[in-house]
C-alpha atoms as a PDB file:
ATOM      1  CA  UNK A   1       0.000   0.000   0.000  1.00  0.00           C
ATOM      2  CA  UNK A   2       1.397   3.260  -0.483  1.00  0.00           C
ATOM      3  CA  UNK A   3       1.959   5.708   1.725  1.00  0.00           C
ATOM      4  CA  UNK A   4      -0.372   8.643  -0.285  1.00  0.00           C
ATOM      5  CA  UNK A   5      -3.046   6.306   0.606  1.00  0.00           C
ATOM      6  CA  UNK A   6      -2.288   5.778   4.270  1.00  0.00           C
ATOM      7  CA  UNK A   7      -3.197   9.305   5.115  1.00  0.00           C
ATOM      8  CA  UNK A   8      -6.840   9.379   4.057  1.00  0.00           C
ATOM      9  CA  UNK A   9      -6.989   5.393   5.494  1.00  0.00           C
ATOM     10  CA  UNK A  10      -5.861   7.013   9.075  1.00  0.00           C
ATOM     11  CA  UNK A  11      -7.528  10.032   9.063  1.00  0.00           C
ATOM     12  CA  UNK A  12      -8.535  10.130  12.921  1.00  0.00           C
ATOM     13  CA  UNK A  13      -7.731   6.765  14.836  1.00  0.00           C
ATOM     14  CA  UNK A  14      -9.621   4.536  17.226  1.00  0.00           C
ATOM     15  CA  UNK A  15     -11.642   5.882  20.785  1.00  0.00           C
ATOM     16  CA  UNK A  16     -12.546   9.066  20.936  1.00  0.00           C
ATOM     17  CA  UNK A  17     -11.091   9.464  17.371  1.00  0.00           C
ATOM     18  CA  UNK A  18     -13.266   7.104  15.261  1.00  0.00           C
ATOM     19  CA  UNK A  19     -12.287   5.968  11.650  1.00  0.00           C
ATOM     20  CA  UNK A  20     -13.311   7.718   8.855  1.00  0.00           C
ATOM     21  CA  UNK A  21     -13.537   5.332   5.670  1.00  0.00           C
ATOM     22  CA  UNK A  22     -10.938   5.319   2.664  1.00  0.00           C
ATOM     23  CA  UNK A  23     -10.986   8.365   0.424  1.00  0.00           C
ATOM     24  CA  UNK A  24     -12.601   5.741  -2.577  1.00  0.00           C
ATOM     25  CA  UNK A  25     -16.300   5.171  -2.285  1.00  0.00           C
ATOM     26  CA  UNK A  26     -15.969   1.584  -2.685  1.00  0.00           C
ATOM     27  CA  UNK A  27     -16.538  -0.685  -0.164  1.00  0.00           C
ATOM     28  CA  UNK A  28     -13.948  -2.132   0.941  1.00  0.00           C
ATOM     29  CA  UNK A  29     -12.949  -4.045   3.937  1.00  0.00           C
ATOM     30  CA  UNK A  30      -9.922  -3.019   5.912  1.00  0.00           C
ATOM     31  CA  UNK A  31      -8.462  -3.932   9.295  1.00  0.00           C
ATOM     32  CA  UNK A  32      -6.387  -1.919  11.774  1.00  0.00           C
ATOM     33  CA  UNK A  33      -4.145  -2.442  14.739  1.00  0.00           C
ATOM     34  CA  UNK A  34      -2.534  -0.606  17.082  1.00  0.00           C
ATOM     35  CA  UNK A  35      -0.190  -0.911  20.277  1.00  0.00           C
ATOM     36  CA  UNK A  36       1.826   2.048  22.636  1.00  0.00           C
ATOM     37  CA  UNK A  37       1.994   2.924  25.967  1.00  0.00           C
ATOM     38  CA  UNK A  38       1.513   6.840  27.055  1.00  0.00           C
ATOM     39  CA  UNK A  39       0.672   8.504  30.581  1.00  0.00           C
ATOM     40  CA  UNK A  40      -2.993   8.593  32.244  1.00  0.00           C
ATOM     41  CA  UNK A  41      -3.757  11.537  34.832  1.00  0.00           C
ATOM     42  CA  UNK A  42      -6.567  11.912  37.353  1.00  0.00           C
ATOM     43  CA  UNK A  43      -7.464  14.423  39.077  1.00  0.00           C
ATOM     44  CA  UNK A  44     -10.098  13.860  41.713  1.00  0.00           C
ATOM     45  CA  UNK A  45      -9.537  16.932  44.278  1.00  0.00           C
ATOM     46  CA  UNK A  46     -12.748  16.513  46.209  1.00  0.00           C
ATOM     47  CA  UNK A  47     -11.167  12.899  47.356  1.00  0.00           C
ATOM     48  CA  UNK A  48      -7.662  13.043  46.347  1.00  0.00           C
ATOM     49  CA  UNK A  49      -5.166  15.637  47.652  1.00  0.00           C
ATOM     50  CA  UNK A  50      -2.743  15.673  44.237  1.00  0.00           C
ATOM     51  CA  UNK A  51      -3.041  14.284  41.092  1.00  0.00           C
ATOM     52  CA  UNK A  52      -2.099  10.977  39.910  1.00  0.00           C
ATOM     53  CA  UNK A  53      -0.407   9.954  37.634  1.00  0.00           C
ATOM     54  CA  UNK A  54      -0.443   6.335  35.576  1.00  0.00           C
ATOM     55  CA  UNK A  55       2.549   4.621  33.138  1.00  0.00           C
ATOM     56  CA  UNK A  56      -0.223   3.055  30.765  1.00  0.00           C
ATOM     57  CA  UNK A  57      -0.055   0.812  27.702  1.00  0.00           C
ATOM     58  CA  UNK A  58      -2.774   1.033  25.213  1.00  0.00           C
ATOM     59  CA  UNK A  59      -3.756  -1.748  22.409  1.00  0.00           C
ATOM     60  CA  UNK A  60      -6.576  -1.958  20.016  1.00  0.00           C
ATOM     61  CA  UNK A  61      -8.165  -2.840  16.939  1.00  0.00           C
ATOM     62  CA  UNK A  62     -10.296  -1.399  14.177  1.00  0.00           C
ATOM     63  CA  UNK A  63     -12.346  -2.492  11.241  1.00  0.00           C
ATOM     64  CA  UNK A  64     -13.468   0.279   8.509  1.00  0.00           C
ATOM     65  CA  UNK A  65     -16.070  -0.656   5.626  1.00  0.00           C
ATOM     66  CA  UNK A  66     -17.063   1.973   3.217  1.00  0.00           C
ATOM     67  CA  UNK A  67     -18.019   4.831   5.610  1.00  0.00           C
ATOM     68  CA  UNK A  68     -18.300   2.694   8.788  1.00  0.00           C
ATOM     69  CA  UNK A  69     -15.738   2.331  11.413  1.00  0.00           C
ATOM     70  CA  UNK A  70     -15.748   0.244  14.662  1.00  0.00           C
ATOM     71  CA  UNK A  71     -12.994   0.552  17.298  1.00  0.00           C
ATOM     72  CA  UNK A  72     -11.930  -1.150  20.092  1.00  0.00           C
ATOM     73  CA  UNK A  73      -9.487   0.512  22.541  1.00  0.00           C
ATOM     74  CA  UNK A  74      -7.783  -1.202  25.990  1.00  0.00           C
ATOM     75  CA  UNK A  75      -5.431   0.716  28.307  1.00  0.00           C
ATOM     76  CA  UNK A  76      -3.909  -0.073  30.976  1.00  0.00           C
ATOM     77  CA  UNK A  77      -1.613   0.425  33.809  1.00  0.00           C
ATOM     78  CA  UNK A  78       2.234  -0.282  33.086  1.00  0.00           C
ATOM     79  CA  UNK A  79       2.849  -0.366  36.776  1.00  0.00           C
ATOM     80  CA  UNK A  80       1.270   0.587  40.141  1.00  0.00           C
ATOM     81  CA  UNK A  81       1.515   4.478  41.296  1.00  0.00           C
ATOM     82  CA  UNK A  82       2.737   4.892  44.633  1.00  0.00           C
ATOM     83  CA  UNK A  83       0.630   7.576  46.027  1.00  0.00           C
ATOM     84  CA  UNK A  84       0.545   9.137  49.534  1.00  0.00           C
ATOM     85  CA  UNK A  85      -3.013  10.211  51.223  1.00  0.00           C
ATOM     86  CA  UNK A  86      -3.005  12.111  55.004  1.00  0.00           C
ATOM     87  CA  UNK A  87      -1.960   9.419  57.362  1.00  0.00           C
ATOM     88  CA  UNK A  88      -2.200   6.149  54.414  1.00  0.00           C
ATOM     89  CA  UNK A  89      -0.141   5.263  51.272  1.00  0.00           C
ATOM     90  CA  UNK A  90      -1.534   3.015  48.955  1.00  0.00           C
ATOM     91  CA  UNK A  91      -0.747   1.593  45.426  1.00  0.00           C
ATOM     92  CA  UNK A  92      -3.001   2.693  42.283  1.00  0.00           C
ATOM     93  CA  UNK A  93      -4.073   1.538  38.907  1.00  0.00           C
ATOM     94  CA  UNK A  94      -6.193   2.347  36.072  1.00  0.00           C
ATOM     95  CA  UNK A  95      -7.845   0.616  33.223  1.00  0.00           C
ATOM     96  CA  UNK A  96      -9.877   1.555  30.497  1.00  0.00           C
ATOM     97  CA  UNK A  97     -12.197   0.048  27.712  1.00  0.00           C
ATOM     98  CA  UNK A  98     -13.918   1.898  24.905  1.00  0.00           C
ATOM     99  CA  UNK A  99     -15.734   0.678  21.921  1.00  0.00           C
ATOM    100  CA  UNK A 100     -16.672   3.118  19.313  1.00  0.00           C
ATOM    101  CA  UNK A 101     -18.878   3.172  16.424  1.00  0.00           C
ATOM    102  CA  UNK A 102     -18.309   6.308  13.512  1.00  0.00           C
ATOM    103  CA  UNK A 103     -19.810   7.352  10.619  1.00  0.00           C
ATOM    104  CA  UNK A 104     -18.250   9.382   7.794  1.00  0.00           C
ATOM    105  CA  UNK A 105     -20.234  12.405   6.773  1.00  0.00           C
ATOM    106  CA  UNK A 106     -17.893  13.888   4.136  1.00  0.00           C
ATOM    107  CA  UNK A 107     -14.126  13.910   3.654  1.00  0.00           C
ATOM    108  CA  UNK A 108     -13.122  15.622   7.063  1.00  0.00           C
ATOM    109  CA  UNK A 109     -16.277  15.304   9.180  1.00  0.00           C
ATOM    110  CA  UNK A 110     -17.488  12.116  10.892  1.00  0.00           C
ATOM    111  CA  UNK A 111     -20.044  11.593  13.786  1.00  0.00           C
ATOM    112  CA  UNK A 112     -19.501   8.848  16.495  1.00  0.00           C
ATOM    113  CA  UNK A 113     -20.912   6.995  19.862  1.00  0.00           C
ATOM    114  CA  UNK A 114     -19.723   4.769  21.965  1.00  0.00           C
ATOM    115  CA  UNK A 115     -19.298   2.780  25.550  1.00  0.00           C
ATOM    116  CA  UNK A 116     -16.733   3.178  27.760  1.00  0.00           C
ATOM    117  CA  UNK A 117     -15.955   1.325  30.646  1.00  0.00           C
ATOM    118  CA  UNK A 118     -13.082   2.806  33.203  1.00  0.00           C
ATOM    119  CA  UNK A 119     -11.758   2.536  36.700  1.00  0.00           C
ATOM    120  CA  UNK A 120      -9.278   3.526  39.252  1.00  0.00           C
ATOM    121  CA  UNK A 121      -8.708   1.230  42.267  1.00  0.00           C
ATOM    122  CA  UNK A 122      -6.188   2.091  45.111  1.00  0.00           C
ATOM    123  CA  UNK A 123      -5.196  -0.297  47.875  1.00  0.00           C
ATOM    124  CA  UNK A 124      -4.510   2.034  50.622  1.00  0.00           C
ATOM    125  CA  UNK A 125      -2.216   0.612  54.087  1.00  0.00           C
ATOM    126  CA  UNK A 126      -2.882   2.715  57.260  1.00  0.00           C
ATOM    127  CA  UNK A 127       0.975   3.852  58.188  1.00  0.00           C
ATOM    128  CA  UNK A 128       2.442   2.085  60.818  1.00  0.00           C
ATOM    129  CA  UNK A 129      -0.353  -0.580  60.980  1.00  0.00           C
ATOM    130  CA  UNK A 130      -1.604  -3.894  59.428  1.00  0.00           C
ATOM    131  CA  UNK A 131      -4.289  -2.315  58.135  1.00  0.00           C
ATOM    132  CA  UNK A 132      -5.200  -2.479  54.110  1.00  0.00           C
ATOM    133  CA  UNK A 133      -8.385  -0.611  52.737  1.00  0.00           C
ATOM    134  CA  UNK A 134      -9.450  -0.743  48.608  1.00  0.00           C
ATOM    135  CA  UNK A 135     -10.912   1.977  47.333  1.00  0.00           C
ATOM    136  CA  UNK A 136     -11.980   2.570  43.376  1.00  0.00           C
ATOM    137  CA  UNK A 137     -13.519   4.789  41.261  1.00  0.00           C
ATOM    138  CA  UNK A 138     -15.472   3.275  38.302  1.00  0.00           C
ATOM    139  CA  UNK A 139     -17.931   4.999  35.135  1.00  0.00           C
ATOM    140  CA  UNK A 140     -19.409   3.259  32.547  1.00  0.00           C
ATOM    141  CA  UNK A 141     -21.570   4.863  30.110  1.00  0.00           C
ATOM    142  CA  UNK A 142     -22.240   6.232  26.661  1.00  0.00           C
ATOM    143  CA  UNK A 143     -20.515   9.377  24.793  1.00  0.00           C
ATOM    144  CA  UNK A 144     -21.103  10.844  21.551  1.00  0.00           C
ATOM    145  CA  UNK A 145     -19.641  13.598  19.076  1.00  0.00           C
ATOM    146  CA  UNK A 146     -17.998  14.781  16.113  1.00  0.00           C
ATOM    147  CA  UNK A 147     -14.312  14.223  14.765  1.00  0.00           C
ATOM    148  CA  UNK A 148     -12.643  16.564  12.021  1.00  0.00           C
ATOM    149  CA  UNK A 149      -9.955  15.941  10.354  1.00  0.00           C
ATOM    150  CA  UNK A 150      -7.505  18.259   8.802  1.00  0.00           C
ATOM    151  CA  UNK A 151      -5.087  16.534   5.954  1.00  0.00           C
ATOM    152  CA  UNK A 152      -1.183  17.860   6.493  1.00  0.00           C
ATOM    153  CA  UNK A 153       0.057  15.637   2.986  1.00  0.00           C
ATOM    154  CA  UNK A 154       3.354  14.179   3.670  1.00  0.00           C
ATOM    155  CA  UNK A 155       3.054  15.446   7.293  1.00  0.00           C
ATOM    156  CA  UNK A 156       0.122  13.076   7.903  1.00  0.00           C
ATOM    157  CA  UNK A 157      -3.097  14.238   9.410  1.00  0.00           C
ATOM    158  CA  UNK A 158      -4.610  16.049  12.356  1.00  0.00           C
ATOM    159  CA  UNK A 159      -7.845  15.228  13.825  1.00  0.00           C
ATOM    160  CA  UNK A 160      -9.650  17.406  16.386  1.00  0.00           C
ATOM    161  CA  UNK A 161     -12.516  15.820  18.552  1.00  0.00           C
ATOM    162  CA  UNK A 162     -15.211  17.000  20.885  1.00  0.00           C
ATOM    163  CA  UNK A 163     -18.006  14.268  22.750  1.00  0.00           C
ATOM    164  CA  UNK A 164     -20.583  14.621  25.326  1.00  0.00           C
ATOM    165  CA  UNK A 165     -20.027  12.313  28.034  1.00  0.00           C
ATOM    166  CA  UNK A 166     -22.922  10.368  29.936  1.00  0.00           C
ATOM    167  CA  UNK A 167     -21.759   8.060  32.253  1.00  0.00           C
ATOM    168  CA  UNK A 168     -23.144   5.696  35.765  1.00  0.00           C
ATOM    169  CA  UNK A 169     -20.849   6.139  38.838  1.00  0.00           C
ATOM    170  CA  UNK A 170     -19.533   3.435  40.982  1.00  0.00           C
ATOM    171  CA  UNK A 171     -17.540   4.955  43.904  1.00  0.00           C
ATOM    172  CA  UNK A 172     -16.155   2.656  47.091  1.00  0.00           C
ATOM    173  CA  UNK A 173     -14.563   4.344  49.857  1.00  0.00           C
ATOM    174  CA  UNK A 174     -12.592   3.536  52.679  1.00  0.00           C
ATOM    175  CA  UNK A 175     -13.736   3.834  56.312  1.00  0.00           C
ATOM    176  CA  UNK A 176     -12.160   7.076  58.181  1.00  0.00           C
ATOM    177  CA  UNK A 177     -10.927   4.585  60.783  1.00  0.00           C
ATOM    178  CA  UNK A 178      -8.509   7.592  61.909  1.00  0.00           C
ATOM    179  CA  UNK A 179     -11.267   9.945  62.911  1.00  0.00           C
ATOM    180  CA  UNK A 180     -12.225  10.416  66.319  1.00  0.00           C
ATOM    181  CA  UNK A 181     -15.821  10.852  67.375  1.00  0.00           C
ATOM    182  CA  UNK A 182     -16.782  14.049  68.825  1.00  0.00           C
ATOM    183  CA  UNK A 183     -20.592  13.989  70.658  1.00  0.00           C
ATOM    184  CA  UNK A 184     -20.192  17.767  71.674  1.00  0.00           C
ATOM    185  CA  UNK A 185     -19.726  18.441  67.906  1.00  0.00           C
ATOM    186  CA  UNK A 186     -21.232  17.716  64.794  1.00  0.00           C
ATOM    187  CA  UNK A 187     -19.973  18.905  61.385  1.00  0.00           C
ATOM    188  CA  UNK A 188     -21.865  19.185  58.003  1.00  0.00           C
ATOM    189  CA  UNK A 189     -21.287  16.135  56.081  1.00  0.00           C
ATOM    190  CA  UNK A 190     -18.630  16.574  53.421  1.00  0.00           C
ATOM    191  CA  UNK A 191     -17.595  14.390  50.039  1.00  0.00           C
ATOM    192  CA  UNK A 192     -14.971  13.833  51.812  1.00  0.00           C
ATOM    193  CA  UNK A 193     -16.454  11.692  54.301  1.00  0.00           C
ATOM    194  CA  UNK A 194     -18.330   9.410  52.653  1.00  0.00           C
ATOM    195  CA  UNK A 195     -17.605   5.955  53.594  1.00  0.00           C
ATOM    196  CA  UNK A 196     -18.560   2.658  52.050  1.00  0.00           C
ATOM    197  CA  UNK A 197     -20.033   2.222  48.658  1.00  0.00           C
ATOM    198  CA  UNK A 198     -22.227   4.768  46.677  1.00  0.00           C
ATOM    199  CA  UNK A 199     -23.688   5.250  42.889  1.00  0.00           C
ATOM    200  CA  UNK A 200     -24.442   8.297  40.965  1.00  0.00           C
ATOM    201  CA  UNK A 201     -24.227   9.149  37.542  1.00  0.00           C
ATOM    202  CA  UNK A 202     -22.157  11.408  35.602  1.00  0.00           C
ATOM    203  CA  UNK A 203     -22.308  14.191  32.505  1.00  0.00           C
ATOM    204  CA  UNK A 204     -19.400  15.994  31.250  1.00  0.00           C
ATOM    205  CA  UNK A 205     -17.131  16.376  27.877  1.00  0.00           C
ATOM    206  CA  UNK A 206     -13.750  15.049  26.124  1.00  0.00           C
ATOM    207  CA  UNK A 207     -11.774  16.991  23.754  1.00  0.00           C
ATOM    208  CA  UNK A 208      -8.973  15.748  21.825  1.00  0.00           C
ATOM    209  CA  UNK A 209      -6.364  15.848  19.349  1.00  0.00           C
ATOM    210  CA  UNK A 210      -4.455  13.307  17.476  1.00  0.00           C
ATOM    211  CA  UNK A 211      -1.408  13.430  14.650  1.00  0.00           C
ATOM    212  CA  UNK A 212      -1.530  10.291  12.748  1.00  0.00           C
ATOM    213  CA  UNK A 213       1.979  10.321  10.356  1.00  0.00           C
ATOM    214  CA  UNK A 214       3.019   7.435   7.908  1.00  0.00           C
ATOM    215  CA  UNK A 215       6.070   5.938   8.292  1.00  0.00           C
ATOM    216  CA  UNK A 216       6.139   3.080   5.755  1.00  0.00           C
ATOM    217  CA  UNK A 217       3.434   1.353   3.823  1.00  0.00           C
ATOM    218  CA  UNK A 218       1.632  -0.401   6.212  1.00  0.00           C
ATOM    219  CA  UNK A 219       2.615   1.242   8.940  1.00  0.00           C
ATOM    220  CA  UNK A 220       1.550   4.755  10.741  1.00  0.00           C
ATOM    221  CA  UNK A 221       2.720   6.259  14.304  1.00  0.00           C
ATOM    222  CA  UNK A 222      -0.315   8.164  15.955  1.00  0.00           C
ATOM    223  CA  UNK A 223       0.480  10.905  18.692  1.00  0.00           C
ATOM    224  CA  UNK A 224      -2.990  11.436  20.739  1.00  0.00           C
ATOM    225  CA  UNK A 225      -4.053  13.299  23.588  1.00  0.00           C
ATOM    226  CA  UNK A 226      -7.320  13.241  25.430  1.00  0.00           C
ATOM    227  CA  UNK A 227      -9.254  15.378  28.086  1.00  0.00           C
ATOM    228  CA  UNK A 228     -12.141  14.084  29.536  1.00  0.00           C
ATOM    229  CA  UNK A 229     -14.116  15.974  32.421  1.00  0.00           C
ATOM    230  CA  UNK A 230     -17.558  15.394  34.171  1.00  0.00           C
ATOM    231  CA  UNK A 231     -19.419  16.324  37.149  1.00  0.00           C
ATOM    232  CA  UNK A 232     -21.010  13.630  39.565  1.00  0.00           C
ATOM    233  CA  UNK A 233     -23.818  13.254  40.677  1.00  0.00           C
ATOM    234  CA  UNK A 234     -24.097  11.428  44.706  1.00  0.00           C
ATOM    235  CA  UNK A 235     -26.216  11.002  47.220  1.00  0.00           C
ATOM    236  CA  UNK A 236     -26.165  10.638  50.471  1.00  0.00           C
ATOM    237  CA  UNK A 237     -27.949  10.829  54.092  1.00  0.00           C
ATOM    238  CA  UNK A 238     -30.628  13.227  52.198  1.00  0.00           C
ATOM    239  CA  UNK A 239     -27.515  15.463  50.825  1.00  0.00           C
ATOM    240  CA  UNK A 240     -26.296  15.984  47.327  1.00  0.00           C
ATOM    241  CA  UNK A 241     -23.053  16.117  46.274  1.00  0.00           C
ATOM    242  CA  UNK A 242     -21.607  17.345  43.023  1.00  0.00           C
ATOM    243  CA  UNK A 243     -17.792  16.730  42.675  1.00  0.00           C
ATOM    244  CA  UNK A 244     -15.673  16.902  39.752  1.00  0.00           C
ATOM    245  CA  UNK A 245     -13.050  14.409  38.436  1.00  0.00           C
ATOM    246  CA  UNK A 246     -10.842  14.536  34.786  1.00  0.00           C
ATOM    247  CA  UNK A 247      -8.790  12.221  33.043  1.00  0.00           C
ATOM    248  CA  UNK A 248      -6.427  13.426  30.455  1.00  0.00           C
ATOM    249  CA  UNK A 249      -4.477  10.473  28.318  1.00  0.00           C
ATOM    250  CA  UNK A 250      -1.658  11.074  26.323  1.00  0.00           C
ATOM    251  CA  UNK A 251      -0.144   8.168  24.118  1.00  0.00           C
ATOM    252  CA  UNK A 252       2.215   7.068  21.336  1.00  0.00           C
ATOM    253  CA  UNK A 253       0.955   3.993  19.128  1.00  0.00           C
ATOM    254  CA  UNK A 254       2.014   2.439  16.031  1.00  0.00           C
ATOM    255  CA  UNK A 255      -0.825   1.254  13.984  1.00  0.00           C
ATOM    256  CA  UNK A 256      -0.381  -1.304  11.086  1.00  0.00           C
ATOM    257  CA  UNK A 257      -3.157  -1.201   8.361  1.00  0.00           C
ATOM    258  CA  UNK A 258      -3.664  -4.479   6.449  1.00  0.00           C
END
């Protein structure tokens, strides 16, 4: 295959940046796969009191026939983050799954929805104790948007992306064991001290931007970066709680396109 026709085969790649079909008309049955690795960043301030930060490798395949495109994506967590909360430490981890389904409206626009499927799950050790607590953070739901795609020639192609995210919440937290009880005092309940496990849902947005370039016939290296955001949605003891939480991904892959 040549590398000419790479470009308009890879114009916008896999998740959040669906498929569009080949520049021809025909219908035509192509196959795509991809592996890297890249860094995955939460940031959960209501719960968490930095950032963290994930070493994450990312695989997935994709199918494109005439102006349909279906994408499967799974990332996941190179190693355990160390992270460090008040008096605990704790390990953490992060995986992701997203299927996507596009549809190529003209050259350089395409519409898409899909499923994703993520959590975060830290095993958190009281310091100076026995003591291990797991706590997680999980979303599942639907998201749907618009991809464009901007053609550099040789210099490959640039695809911008914007969703609206709907998603169910699945939150478990740990019991605040270190807390002592104070009768002559009561506080307003905070996000913070929820214990135990509680469900919501979840609205927000991603934005995105990938470079796909060709580097041999068959074979394309695709720089992407991804910010998603949302607002939950939680319940508890009659109050309502409405914190916010973001992922941003950032990967290298190398995609082969048979």
């Amino acid at each position: 295959m040549q590398r000419s026709r790479i470009v308009p085969l890879l114009m916008g790649c896999a998740g959040f940046f669906p498929l569009p079909a080949t520049a021809s008309e025909n219908a035509e049955l192509r196959w795509f796969f991809g592996a890297g690795a890249g860094i995955t960043e939460l940031t959960f301030d209501a719960k968490l009191d930095a950032d963290t930060s994930f070493n994450t490798f990312n695989t997935f395949a994709s199918a494109s026939y005439g102006r349909l495109n279906a994408t499967l994506t799974y990332t996941d967590t190179i190693s355990e983050e160390n992270i460090s909360e008040e008096d605990e430490t704790g390990s953490a981890s992060r995986r992701d799954i997203d299927l996507a389904l596009s549809w190529r409206l003209t050259d350089r626009w395409s519409m898409f929805a899909g499923y994703k499927d993520g959590k975060t799950e830290i095993d958190f050790r009281v310091r100076d104790s026995d003591l291990r607590q797991t706590e997680s953070y999980a979303e599942d739901g639907l998201y749907a948007g618009l991809t464009y795609a901007l053609p550099l020639g040789r210099g490959g192609t640039l695809n911008f992306s914007a969703a609206y995210i709907r998603f169910d919440s699945d939150l478990r937290f740990n019991e605040n064991i270190d807390e002592e009880d104070d009768e002559d005092e009561v506080e307003a309940l905070e996000f913070d001290d929820l214990e135990g496990r509680h469900s919501g849902d979840a609205d927000g947005y991603s934005f995105g931007v990938s470079w796909v370039v060709p580097v041999a016939d068959n074979l394309a290296v695709r720089t992407q970066y991804k910010f998603n955001r949302y607002d939950l949605k939680v319940r508890s003891d009659g109050q309502r709680f409405r914190p916010e939480q973001s992922l941003r991904y950032l990967d290298i892959t190398l995609i082969a396109v048979f």
